[in-house]
PDB file of N, CA and C in Angstrom:
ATOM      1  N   UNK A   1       9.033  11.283   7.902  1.00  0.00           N
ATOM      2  CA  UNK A   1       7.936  10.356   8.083  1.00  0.00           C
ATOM      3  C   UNK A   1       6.643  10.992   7.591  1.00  0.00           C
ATOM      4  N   UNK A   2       6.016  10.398   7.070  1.00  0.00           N
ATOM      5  CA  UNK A   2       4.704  10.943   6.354  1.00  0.00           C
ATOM      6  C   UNK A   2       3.548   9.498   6.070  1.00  0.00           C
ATOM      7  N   UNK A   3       2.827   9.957   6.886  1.00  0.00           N
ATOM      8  CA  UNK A   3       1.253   8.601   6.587  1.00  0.00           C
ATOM      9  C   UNK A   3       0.284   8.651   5.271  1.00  0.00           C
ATOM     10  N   UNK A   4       0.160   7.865   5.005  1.00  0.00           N
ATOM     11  CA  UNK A   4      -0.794   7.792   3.603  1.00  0.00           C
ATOM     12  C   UNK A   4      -1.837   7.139   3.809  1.00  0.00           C
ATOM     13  N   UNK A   5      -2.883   7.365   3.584  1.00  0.00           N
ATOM     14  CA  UNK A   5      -4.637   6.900   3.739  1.00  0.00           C
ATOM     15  C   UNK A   5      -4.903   5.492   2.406  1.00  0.00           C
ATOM     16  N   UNK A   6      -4.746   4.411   2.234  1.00  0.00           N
ATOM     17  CA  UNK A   6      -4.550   3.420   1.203  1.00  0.00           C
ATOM     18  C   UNK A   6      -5.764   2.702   1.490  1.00  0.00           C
ATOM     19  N   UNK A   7      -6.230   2.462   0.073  1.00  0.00           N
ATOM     20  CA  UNK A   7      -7.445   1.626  -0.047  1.00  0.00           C
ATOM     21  C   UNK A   7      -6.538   0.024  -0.780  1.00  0.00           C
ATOM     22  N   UNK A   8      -7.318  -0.811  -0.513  1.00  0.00           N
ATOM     23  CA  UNK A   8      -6.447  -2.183  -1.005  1.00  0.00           C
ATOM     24  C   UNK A   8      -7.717  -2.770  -1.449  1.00  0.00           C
ATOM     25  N   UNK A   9      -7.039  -3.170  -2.854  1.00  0.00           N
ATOM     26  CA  UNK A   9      -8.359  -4.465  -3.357  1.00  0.00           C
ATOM     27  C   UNK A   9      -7.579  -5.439  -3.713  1.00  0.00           C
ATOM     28  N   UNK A  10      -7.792  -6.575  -3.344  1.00  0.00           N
ATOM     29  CA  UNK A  10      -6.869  -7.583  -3.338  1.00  0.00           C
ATOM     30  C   UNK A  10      -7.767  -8.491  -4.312  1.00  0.00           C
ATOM     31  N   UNK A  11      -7.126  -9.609  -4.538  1.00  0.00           N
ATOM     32  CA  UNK A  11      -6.908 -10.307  -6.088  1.00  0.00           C
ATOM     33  C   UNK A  11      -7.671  -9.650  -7.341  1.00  0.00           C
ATOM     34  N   UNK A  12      -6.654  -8.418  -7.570  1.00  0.00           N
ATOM     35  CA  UNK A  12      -6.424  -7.990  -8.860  1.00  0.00           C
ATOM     36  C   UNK A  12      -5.720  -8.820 -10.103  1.00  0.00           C
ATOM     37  N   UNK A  13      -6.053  -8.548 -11.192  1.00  0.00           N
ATOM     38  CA  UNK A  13      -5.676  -9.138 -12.485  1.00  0.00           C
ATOM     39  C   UNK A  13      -4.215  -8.886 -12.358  1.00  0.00           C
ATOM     40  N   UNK A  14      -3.824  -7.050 -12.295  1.00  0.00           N
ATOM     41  CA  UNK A  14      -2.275  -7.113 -11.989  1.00  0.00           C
ATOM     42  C   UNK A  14      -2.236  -5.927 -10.301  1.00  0.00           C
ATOM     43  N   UNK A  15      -1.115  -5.726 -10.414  1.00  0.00           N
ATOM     44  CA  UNK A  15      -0.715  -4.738  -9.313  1.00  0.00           C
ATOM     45  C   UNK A  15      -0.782  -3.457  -9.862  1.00  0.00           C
ATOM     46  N   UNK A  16      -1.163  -2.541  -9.173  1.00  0.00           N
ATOM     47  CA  UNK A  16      -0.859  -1.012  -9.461  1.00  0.00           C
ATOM     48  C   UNK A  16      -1.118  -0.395  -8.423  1.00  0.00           C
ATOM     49  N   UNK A  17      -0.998   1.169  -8.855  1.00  0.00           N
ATOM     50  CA  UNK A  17      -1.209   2.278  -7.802  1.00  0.00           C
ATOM     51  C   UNK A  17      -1.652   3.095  -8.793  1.00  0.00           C
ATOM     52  N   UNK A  18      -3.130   4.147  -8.183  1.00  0.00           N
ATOM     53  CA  UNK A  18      -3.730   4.932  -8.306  1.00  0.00           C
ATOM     54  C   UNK A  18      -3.804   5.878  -7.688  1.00  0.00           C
ATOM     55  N   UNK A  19      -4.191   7.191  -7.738  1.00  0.00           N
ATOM     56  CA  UNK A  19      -4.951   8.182  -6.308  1.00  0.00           C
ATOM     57  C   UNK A  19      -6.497   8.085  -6.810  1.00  0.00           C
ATOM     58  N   UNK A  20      -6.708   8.454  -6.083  1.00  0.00           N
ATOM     59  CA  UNK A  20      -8.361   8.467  -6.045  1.00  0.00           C
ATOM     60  C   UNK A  20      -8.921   9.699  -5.763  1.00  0.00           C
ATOM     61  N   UNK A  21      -9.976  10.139  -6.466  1.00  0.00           N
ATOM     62  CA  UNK A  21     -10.302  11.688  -6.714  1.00  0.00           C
ATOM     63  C   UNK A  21     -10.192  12.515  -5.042  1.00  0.00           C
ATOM     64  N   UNK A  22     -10.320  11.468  -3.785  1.00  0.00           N
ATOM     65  CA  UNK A  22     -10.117  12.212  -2.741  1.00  0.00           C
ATOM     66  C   UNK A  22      -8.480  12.372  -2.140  1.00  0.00           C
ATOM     67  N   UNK A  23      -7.475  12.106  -3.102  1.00  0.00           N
ATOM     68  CA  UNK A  23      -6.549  12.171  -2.896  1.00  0.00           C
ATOM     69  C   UNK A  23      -5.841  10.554  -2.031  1.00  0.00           C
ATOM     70  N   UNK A  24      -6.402   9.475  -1.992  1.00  0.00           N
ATOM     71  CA  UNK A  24      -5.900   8.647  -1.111  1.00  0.00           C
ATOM     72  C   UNK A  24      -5.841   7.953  -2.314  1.00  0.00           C
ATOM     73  N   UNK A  25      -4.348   6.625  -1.745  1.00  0.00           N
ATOM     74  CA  UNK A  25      -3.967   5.817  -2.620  1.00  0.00           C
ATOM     75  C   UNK A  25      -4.882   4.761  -2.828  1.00  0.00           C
ATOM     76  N   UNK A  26      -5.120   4.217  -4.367  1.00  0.00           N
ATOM     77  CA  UNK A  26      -5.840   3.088  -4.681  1.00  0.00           C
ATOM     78  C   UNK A  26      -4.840   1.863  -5.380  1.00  0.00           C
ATOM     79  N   UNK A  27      -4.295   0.287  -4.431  1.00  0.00           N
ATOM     80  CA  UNK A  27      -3.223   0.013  -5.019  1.00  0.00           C
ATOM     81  C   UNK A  27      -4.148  -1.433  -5.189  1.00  0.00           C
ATOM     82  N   UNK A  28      -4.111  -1.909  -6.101  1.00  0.00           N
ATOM     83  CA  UNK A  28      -4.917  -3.080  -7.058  1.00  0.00           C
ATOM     84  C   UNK A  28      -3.122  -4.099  -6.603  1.00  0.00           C
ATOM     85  N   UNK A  29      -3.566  -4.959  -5.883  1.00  0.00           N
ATOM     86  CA  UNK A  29      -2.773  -6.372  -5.675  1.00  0.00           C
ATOM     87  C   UNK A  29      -3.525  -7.503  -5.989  1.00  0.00           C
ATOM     88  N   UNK A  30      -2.942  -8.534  -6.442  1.00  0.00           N
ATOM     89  CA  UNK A  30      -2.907 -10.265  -6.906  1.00  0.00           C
ATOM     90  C   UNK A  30      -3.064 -10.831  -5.953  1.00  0.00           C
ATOM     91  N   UNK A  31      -2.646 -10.405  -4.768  1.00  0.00           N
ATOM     92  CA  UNK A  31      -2.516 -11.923  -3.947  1.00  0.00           C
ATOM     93  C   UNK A  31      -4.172 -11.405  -3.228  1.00  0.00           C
ATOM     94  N   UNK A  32      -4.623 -12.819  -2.431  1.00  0.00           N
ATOM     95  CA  UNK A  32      -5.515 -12.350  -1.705  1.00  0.00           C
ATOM     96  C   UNK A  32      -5.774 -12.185  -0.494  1.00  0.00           C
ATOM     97  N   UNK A  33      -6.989 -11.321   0.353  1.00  0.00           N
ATOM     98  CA  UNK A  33      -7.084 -11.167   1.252  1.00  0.00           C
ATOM     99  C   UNK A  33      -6.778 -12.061   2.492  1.00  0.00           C
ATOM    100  N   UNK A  34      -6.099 -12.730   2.657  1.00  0.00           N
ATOM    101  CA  UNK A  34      -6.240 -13.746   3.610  1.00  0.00           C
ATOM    102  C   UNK A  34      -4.778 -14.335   4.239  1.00  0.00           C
ATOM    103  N   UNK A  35      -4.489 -14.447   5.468  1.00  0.00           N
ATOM    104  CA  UNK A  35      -3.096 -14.954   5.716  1.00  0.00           C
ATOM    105  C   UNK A  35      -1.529 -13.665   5.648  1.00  0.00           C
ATOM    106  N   UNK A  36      -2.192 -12.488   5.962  1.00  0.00           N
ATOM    107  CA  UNK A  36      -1.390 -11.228   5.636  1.00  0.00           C
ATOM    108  C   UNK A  36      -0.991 -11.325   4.082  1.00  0.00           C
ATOM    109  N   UNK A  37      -1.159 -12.082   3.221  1.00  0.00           N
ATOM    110  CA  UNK A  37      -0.579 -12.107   2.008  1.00  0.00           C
ATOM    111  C   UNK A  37      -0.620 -10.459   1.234  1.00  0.00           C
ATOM    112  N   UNK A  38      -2.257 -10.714   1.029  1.00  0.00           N
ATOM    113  CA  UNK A  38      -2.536  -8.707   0.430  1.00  0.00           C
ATOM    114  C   UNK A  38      -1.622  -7.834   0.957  1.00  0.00           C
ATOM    115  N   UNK A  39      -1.460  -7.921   2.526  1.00  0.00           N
ATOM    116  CA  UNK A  39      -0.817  -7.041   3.083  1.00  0.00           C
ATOM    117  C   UNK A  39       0.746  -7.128   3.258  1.00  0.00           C
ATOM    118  N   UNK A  40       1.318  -7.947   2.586  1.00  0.00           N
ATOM    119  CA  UNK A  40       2.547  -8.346   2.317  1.00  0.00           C
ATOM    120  C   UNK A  40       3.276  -8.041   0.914  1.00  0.00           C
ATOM    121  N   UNK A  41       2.381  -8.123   0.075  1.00  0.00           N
ATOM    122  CA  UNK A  41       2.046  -7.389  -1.414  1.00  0.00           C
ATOM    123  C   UNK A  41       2.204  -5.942  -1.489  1.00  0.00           C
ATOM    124  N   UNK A  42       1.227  -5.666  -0.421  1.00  0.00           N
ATOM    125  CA  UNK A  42       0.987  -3.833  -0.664  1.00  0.00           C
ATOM    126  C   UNK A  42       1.987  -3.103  -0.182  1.00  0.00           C
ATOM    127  N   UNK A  43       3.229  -4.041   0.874  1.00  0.00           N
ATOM    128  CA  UNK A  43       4.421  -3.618   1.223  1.00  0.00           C
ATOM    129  C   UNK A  43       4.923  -3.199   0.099  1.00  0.00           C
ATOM    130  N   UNK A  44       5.347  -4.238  -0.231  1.00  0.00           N
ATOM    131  CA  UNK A  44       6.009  -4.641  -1.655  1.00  0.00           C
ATOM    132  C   UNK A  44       5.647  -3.733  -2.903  1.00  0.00           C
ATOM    133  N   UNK A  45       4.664  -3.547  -3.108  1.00  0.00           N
ATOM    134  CA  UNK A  45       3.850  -2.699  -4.485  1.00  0.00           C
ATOM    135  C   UNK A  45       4.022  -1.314  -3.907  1.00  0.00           C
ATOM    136  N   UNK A  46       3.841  -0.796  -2.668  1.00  0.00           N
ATOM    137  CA  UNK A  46       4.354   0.574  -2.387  1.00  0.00           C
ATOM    138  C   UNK A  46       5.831   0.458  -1.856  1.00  0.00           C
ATOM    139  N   UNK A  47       6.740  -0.302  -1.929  1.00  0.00           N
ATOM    140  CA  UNK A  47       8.039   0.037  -1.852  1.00  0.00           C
ATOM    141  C   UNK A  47       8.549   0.537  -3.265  1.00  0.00           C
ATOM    142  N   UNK A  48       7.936  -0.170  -4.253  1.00  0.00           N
ATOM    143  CA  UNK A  48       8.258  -0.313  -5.833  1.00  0.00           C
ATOM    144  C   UNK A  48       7.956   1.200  -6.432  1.00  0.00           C
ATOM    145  N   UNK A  49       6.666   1.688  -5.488  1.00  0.00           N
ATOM    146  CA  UNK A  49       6.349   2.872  -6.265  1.00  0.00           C
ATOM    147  C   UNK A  49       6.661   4.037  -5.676  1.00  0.00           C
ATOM    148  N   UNK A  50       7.312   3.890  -3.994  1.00  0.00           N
ATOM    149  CA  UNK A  50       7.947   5.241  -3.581  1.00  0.00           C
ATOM    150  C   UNK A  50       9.345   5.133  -3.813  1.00  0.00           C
ATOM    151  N   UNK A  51       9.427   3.812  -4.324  1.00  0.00           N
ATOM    152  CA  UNK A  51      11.315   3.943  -4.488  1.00  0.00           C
ATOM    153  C   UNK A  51      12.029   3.547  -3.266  1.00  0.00           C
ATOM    154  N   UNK A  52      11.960   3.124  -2.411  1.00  0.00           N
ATOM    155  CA  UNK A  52      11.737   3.149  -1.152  1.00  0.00           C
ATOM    156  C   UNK A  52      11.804   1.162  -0.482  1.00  0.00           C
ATOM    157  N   UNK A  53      13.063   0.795   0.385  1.00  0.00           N
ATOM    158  CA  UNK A  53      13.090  -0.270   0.950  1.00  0.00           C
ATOM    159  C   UNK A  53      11.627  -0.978   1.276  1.00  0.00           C
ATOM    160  N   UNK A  54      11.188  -2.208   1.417  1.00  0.00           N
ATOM    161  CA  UNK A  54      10.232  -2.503   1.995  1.00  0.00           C
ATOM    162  C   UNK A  54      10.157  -2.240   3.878  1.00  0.00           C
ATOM    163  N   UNK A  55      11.467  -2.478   4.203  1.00  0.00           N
ATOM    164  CA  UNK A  55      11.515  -2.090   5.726  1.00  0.00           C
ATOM    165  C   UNK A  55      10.952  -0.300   5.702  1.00  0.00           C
ATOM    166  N   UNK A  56      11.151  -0.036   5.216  1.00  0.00           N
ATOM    167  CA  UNK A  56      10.748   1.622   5.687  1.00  0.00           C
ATOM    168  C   UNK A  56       9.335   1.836   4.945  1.00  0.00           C
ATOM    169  N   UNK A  57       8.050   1.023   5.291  1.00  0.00           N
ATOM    170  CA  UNK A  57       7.227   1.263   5.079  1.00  0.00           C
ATOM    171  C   UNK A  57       6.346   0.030   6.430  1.00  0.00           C
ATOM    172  N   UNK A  58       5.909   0.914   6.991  1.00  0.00           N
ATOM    173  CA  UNK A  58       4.670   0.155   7.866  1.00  0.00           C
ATOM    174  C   UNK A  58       3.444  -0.023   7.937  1.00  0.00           C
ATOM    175  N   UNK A  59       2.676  -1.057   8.181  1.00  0.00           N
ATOM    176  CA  UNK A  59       1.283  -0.794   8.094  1.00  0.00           C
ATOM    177  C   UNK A  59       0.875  -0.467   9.317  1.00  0.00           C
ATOM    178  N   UNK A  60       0.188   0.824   9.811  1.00  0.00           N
ATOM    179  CA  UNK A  60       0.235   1.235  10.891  1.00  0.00           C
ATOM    180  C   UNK A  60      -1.477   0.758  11.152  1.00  0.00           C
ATOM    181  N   UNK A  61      -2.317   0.740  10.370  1.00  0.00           N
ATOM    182  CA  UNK A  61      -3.753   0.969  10.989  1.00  0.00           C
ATOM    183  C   UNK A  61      -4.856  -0.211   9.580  1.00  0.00           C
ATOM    184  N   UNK A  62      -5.464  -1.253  10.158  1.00  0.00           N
ATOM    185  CA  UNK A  62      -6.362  -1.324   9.196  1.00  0.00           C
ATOM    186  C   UNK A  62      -5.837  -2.525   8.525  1.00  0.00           C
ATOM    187  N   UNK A  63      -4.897  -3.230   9.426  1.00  0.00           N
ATOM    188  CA  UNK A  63      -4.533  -4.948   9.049  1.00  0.00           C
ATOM    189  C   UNK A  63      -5.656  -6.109   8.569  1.00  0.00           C
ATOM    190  N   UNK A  64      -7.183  -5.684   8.864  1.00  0.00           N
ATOM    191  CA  UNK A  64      -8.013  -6.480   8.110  1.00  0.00           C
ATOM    192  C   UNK A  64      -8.627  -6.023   7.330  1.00  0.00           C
ATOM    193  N   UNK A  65      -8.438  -4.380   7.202  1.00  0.00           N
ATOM    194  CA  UNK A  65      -9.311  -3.925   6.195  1.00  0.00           C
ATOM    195  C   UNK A  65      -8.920  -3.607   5.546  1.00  0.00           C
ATOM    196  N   UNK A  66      -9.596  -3.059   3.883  1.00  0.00           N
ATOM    197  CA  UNK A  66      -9.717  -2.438   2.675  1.00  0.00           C
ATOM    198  C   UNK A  66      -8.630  -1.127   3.027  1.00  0.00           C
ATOM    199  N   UNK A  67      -9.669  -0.817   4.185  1.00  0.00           N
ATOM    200  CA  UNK A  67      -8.308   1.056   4.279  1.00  0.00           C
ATOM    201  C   UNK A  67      -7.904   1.108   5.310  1.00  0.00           C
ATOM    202  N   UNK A  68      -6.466   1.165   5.070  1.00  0.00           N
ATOM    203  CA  UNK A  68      -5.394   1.336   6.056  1.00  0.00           C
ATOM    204  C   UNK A  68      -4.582   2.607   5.910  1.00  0.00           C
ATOM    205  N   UNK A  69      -3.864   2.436   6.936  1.00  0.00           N
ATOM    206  CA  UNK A  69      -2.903   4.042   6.952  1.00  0.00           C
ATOM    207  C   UNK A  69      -1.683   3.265   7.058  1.00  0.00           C
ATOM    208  N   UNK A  70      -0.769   3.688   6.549  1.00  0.00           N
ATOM    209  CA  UNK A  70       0.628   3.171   6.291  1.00  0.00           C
ATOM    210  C   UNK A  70       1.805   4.196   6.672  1.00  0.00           C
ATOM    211  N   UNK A  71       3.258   4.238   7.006  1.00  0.00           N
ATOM    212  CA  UNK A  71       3.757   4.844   7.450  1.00  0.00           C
ATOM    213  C   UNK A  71       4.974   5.068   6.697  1.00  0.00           C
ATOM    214  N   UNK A  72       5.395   5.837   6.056  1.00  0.00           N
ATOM    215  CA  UNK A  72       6.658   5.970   5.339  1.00  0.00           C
ATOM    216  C   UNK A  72       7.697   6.484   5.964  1.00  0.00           C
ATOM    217  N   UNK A  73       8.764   5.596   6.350  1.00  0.00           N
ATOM    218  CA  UNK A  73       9.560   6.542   7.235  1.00  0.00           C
ATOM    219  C   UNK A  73      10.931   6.951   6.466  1.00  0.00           C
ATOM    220  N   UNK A  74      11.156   6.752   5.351  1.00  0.00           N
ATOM    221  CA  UNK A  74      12.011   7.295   4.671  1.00  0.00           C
ATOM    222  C   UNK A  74      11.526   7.497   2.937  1.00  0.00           C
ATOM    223  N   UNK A  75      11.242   9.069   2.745  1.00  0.00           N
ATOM    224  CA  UNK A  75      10.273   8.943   1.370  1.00  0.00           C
ATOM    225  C   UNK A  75      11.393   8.910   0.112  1.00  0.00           C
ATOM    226  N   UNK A  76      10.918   8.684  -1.183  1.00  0.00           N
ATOM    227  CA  UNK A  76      12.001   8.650  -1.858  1.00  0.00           C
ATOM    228  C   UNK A  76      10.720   9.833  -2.838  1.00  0.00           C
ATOM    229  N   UNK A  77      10.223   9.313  -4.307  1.00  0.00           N
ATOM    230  CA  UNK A  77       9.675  10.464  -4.861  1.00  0.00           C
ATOM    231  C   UNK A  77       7.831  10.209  -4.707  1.00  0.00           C
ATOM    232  N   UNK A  78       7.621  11.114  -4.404  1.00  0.00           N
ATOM    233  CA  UNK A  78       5.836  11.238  -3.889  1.00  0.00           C
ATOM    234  C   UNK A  78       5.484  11.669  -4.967  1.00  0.00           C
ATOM    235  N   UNK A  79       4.794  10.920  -5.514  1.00  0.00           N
ATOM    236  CA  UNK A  79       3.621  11.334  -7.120  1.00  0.00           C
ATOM    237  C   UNK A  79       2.017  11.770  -6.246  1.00  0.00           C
TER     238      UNK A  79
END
């Protein structure tokens, strides 16, 4: 299990993942802020990029905001 510090900007042009010069993830999602959608996305967009089920990723902290902490409970490869 290992937590990650994630910034979210929601309705992006596309999806991605970044780090950000302080080391925390920067993941650019489509859908928007509103109705858990973003946060249903950013499941999804960090399952894609740890390799990793969507169930084994939680949003632990920061359900309305920009930065949340997320919970990986089974890692696959950490860039």
């Amino acid at each position: 299990m290992s937590k990650k510090h994630v910034i979210v900007k929601p309705n992006a042009r596309q999806s991605s993942v970044s780090i950000t010069p302080e080391g925390q993830l920067l993941v650019m999602v489509r859908a928007p802020a509103n109705d858990g959608k973003a946060n249903q996305e950013l499941i999804a967009v960090l399952a894609e990029y740890f390799r990793v089920p969507k169930s084994r990723i939680q949003l632990v902290k920061g359900y309305t905001s920009r930065h949340k902490v997320i919970e990986l409970l089974d890692e696959g490869h950490l860039d």
